[in-house]
C-alpha atoms as a PDB file:
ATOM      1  CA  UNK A   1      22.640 100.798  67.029  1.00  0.00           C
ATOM      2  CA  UNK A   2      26.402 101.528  65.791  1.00  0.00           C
ATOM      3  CA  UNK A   3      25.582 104.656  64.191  1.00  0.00           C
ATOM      4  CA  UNK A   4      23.304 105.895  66.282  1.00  0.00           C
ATOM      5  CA  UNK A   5      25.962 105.638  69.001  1.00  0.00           C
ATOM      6  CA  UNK A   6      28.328 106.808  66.650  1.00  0.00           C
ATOM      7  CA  UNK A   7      26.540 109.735  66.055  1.00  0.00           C
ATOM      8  CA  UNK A   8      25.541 110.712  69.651  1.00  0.00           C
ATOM      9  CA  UNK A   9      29.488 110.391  70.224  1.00  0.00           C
ATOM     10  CA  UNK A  10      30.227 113.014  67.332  1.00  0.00           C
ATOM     11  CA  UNK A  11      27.243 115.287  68.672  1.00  0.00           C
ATOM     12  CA  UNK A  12      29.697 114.868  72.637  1.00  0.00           C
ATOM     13  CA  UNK A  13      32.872 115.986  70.920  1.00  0.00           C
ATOM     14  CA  UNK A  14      31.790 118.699  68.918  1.00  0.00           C
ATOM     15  CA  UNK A  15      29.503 120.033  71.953  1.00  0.00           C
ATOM     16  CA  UNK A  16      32.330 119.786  73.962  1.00  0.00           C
ATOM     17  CA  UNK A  17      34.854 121.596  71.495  1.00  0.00           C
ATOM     18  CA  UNK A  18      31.854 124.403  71.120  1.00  0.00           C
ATOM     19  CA  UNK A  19      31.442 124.632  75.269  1.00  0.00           C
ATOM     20  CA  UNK A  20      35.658 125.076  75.089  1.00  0.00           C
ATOM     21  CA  UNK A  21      35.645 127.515  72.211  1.00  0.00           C
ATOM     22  CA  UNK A  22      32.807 129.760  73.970  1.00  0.00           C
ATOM     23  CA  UNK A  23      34.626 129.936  77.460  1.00  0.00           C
ATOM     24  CA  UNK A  24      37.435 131.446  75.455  1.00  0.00           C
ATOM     25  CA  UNK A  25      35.616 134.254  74.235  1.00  0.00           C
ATOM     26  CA  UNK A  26      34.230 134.844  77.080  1.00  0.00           C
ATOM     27  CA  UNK A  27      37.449 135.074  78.793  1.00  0.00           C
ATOM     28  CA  UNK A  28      39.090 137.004  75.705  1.00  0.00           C
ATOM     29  CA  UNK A  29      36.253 139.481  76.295  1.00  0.00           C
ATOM     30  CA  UNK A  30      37.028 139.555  79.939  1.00  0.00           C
ATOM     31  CA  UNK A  31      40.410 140.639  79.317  1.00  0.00           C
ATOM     32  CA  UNK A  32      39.118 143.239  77.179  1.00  0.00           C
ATOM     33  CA  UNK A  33      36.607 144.598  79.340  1.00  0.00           C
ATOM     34  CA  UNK A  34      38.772 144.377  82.705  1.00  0.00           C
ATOM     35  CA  UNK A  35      41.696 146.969  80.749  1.00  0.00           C
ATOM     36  CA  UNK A  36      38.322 148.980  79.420  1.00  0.00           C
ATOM     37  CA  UNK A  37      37.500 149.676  83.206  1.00  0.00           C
ATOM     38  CA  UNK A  38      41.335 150.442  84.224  1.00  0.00           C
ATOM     39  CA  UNK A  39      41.450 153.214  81.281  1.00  0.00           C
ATOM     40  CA  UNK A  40      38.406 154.524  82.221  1.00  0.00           C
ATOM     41  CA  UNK A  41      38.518 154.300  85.532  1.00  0.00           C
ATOM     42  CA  UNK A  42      35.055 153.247  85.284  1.00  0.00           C
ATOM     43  CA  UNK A  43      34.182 151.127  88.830  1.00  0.00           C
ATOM     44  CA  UNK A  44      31.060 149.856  87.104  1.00  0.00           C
ATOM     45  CA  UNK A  45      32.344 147.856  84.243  1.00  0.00           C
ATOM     46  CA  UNK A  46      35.152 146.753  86.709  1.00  0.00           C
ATOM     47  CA  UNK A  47      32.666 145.125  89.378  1.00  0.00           C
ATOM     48  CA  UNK A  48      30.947 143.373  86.031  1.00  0.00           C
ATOM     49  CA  UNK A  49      33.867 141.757  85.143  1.00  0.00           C
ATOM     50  CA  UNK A  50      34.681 140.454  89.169  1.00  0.00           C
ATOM     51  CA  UNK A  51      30.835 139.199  88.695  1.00  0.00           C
ATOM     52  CA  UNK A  52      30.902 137.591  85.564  1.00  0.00           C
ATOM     53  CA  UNK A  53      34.112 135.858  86.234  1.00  0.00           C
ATOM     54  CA  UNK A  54      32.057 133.290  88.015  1.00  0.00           C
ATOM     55  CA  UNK A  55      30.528 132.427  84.743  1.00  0.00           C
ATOM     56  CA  UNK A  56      33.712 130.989  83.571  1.00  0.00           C
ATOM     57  CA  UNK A  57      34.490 129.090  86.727  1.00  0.00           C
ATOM     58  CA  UNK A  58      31.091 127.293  86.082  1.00  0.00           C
ATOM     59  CA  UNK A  59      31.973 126.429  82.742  1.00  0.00           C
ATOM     60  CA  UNK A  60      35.163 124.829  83.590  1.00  0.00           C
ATOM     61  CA  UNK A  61      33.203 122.493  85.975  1.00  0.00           C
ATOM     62  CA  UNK A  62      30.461 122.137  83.194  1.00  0.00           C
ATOM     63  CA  UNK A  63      33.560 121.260  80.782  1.00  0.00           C
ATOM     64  CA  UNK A  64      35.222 119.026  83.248  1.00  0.00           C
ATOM     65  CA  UNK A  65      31.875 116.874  83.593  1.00  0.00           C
ATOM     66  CA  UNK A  66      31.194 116.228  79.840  1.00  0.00           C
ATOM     67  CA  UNK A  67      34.905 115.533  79.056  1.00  0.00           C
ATOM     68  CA  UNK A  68      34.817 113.428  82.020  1.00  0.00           C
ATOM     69  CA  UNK A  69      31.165 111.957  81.127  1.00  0.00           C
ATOM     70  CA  UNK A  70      32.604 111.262  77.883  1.00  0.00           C
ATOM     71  CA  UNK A  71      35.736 109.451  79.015  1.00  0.00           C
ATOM     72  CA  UNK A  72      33.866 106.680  81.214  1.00  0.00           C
ATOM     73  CA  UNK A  73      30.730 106.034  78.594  1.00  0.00           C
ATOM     74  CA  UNK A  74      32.898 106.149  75.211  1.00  0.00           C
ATOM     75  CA  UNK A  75      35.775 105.035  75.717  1.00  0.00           C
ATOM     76  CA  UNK A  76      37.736 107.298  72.615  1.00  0.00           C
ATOM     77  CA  UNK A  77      40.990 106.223  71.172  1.00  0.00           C
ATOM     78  CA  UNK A  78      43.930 108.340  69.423  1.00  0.00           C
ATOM     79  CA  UNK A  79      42.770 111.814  67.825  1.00  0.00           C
ATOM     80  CA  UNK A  80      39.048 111.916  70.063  1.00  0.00           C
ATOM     81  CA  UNK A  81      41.343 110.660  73.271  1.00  0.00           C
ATOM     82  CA  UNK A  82      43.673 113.443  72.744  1.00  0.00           C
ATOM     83  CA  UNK A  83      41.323 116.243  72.519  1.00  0.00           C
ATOM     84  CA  UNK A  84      39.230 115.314  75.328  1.00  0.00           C
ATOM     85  CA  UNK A  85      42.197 115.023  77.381  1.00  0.00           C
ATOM     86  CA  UNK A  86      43.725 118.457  76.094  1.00  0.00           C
ATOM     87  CA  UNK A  87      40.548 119.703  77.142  1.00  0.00           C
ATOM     88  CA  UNK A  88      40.704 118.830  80.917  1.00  0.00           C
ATOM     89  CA  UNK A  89      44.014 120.607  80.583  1.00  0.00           C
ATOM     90  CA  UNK A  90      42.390 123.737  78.160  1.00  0.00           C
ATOM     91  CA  UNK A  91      40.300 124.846  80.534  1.00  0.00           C
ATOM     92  CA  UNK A  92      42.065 125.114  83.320  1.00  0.00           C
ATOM     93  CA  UNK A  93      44.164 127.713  81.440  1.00  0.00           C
ATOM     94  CA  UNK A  94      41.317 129.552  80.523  1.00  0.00           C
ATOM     95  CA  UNK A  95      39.970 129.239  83.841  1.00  0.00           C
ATOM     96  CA  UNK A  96      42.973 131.239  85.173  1.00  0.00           C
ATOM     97  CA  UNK A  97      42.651 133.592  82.234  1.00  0.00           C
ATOM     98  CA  UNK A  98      39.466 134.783  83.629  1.00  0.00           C
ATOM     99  CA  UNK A  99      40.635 134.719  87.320  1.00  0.00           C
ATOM    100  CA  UNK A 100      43.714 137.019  85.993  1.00  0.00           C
ATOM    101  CA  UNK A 101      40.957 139.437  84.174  1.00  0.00           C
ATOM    102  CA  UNK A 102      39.012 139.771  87.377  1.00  0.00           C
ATOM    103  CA  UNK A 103      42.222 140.518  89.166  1.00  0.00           C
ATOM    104  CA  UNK A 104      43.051 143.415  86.553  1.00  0.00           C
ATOM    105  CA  UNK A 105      39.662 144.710  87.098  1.00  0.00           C
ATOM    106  CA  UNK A 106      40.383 144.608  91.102  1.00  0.00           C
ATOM    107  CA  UNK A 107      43.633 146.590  90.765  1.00  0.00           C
ATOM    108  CA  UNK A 108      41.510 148.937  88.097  1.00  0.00           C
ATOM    109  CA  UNK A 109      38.813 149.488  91.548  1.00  0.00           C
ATOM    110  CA  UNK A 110      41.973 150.063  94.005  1.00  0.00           C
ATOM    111  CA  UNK A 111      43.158 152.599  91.510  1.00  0.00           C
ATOM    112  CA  UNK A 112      40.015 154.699  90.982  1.00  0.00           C
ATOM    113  CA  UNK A 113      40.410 155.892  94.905  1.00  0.00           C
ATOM    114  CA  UNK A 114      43.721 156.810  93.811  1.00  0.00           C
ATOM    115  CA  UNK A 115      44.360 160.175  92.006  1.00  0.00           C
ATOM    116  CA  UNK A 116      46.293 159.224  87.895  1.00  0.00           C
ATOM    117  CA  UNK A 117      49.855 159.282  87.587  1.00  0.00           C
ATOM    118  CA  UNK A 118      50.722 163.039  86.160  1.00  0.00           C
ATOM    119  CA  UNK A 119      53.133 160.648  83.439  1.00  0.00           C
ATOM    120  CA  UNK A 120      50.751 157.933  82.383  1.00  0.00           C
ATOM    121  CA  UNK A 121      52.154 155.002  81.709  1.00  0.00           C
ATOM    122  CA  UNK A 122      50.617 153.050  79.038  1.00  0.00           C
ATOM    123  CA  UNK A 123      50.112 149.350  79.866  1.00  0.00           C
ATOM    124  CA  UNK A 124      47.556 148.838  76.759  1.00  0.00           C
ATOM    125  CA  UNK A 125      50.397 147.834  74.403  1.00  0.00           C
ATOM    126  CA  UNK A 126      50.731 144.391  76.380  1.00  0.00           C
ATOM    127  CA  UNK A 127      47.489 144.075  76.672  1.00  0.00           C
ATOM    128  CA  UNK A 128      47.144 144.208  73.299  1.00  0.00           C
ATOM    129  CA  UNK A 129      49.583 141.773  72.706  1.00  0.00           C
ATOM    130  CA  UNK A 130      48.067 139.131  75.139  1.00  0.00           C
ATOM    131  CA  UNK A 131      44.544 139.726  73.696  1.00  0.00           C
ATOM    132  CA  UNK A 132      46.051 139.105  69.974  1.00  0.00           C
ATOM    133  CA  UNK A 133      47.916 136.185  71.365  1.00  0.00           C
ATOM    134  CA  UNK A 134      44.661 135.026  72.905  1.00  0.00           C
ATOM    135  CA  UNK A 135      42.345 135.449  69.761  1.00  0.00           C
ATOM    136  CA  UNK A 136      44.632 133.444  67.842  1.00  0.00           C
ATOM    137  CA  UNK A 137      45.529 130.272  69.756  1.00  0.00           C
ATOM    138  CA  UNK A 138      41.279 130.559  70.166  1.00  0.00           C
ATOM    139  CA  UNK A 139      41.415 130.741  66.223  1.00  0.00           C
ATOM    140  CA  UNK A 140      43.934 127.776  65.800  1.00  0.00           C
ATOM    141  CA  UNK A 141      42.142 125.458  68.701  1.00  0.00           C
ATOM    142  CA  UNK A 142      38.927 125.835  66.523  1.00  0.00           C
ATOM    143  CA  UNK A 143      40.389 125.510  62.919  1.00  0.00           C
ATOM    144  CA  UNK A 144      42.848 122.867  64.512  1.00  0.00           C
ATOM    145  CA  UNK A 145      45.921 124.792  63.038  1.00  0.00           C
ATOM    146  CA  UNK A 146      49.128 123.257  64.917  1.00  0.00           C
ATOM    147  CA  UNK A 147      51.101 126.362  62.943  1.00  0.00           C
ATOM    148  CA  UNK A 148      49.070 128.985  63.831  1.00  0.00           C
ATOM    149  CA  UNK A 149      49.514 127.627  67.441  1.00  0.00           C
ATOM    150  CA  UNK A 150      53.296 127.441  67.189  1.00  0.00           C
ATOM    151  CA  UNK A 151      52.969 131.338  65.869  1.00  0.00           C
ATOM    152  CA  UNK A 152      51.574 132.306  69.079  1.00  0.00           C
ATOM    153  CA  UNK A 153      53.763 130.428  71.484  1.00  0.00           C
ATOM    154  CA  UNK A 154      56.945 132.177  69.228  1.00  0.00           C
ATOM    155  CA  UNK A 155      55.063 135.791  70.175  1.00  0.00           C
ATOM    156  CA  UNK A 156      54.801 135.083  73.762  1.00  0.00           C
ATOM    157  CA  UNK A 157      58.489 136.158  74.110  1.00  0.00           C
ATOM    158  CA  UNK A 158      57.531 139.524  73.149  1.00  0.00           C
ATOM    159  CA  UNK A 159      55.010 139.882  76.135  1.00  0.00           C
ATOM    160  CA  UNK A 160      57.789 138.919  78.075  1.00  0.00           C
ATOM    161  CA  UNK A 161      60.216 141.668  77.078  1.00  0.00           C
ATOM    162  CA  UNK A 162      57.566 144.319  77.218  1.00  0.00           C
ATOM    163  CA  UNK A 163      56.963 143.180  80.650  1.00  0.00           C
ATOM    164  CA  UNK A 164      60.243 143.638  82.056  1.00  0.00           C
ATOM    165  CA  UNK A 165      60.339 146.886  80.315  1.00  0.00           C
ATOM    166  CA  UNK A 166      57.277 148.207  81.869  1.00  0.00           C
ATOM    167  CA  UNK A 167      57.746 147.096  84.879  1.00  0.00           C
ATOM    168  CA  UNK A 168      61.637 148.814  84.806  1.00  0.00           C
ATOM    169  CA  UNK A 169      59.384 151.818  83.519  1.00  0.00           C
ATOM    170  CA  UNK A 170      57.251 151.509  86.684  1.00  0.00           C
ATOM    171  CA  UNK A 171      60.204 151.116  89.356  1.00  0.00           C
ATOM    172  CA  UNK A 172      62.421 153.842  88.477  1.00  0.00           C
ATOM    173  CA  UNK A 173      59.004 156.025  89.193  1.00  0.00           C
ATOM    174  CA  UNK A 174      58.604 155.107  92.197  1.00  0.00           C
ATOM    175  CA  UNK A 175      62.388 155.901  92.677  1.00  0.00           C
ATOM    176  CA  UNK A 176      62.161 159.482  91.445  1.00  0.00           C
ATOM    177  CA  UNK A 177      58.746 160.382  93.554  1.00  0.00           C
ATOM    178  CA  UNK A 178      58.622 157.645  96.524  1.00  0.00           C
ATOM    179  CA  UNK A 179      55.065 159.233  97.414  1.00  0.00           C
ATOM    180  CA  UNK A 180      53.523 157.199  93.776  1.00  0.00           C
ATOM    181  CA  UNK A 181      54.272 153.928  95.172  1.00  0.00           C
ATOM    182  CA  UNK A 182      50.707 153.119  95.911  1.00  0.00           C
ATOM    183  CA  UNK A 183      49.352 154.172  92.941  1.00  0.00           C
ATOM    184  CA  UNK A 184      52.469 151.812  90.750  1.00  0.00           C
ATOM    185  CA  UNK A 185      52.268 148.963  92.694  1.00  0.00           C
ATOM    186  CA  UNK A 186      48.711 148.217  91.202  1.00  0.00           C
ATOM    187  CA  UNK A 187      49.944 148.620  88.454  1.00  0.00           C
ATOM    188  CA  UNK A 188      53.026 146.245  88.733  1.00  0.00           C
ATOM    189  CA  UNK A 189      49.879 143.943  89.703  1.00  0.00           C
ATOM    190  CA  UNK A 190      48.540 144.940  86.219  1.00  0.00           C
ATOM    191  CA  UNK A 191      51.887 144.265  84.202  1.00  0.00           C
ATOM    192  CA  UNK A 192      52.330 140.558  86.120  1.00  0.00           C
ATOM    193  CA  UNK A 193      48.694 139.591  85.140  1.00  0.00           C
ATOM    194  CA  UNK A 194      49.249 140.318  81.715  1.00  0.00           C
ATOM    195  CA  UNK A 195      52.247 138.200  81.468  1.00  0.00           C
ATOM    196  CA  UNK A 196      50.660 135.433  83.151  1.00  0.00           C
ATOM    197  CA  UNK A 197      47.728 135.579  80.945  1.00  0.00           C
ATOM    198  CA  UNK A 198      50.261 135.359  77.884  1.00  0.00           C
ATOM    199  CA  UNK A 199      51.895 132.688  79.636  1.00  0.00           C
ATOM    200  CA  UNK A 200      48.279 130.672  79.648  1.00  0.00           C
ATOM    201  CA  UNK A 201      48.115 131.570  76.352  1.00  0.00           C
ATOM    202  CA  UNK A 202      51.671 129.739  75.551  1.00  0.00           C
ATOM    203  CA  UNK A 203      49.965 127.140  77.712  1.00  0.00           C
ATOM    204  CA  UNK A 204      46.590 126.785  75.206  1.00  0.00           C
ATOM    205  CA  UNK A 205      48.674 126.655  71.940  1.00  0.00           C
ATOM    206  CA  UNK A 206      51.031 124.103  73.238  1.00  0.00           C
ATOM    207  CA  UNK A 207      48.213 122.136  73.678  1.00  0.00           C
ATOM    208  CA  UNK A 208      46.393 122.486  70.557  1.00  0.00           C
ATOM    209  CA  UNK A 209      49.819 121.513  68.922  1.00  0.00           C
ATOM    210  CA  UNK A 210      49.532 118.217  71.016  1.00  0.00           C
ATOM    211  CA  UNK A 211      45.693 117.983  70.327  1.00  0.00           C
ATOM    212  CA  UNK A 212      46.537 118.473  66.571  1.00  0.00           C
ATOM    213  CA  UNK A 213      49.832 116.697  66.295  1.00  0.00           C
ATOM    214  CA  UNK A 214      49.798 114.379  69.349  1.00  0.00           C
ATOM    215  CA  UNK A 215      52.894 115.804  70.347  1.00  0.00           C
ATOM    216  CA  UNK A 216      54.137 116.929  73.594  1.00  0.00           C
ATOM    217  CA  UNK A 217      56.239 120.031  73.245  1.00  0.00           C
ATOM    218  CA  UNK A 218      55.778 121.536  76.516  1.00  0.00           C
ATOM    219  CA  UNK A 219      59.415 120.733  77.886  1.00  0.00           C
ATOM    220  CA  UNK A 220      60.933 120.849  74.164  1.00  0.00           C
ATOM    221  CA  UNK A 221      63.362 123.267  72.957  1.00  0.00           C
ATOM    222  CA  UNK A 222      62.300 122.604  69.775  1.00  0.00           C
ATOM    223  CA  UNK A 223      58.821 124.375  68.809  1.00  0.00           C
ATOM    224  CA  UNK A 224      58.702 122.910  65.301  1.00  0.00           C
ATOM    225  CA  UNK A 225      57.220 119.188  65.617  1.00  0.00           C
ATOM    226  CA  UNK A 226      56.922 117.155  63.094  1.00  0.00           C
ATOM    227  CA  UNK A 227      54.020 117.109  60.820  1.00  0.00           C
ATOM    228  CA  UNK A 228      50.235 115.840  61.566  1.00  0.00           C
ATOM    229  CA  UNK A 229      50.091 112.473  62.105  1.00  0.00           C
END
């Protein structure tokens, strides 16, 4: 009876780290497809991302319920206890990911009425760099890799100064033609969501550190904690 609880326990945990590993993508891809439909002003793929953002918020209840479910009936202790508590916390991040895709793609529909900028200003760079930042705290939450983790919160600072710099970019526009400002102030609304998303990103890979290291380094200045215990 042992092992066969035992075993239904392992087959919890790793559908539960599967469930958390496929909402990611999904929301990675969301990201993706949500700057897709702002480049190409395409008003299709941008109402498929709104739609399909709905998916995600299902799977963080889904999520929520087995970690839960799993928590009252199992009772885990130190390494199983953290994970299924960093998950609670996981997808909730991810969650938000997907809300901030969905919100790209609405700013991508508001600027399709709009005639383009005659100087384009190129907000794929960040994107890129939150989508990188994304893929590889995804990568280090699967492999459990509390370095590659640390890697990505280090490379959030550089989605931060691109920010600001984009977003100077954006102002002074609006301060040499005053008749733009409704077609930059979407995409202001573009530039914030992409820091936020890398800031959910910092979020995920300071948990997997915890998950990994069971250590809390979310109000540390230090971002090198000791090794795996």
């Amino acid at each position: 009876m042992a092992s066969h609880t035992s075993k239904e326990f392992s087959l919890e945990l790793r559908t539960l780290r599967e469930r958390l590993a496929t909402m990611g993508d999904k929301a990675s891809q969301q990201v993706a497809r949500a700057m897709k439909a702002l480049d190409d002003r395409d008003d299709d793929l941008a109402r498929q991302v709104i739609k399909l953002d709905a998916e995600i918020d299902r799977d963080e209840n889904d999520v929520d319920e087995l970690a839960l479910q799993i928590l009252a009936t199992r009772q885990p202790v130190a390494s199983d206890l953290r994970f299924i508590t960093m998950s609670l916390k996981f997808v909730v991040d991810v969650e938000r990911i997907g809300d901030l895709a969905a919100g790209i793609a609405k700013r991508a529909l508001e600027l399709n009425r709009l005639p383009p900028l005659d100087v384009r200003i190129d907000l794929n760079q960040l994107a890129q760099l939150a989508q990188k930042n994304l893929q590889a705290v995804l990568d280090a939450f699967v492999q459990r890799d509390a370095d590659k983790a640390n890697e990505v919160i280090t490379a959030d600072a550089a989605i931060d100064k691109l920010n600001a710099s984009l977003f100077a970019e954006l102002l002074a526009y609006v301060a040499t033609d005053a008749a733009t400002v409704t077609r930059v102030l979407p995409l202001t609304s573009v530039c914030r969501c992409l820091e936020r998303i890398g800031d959910h990103v910092k979020n995920l890979a300071e948990e997997v550190v915890y998950m990994v290291r069971a250590t809390d380094i979310k109000h540390k200045k230090s971002r090198n904690p000791s090794a795996d215990s």
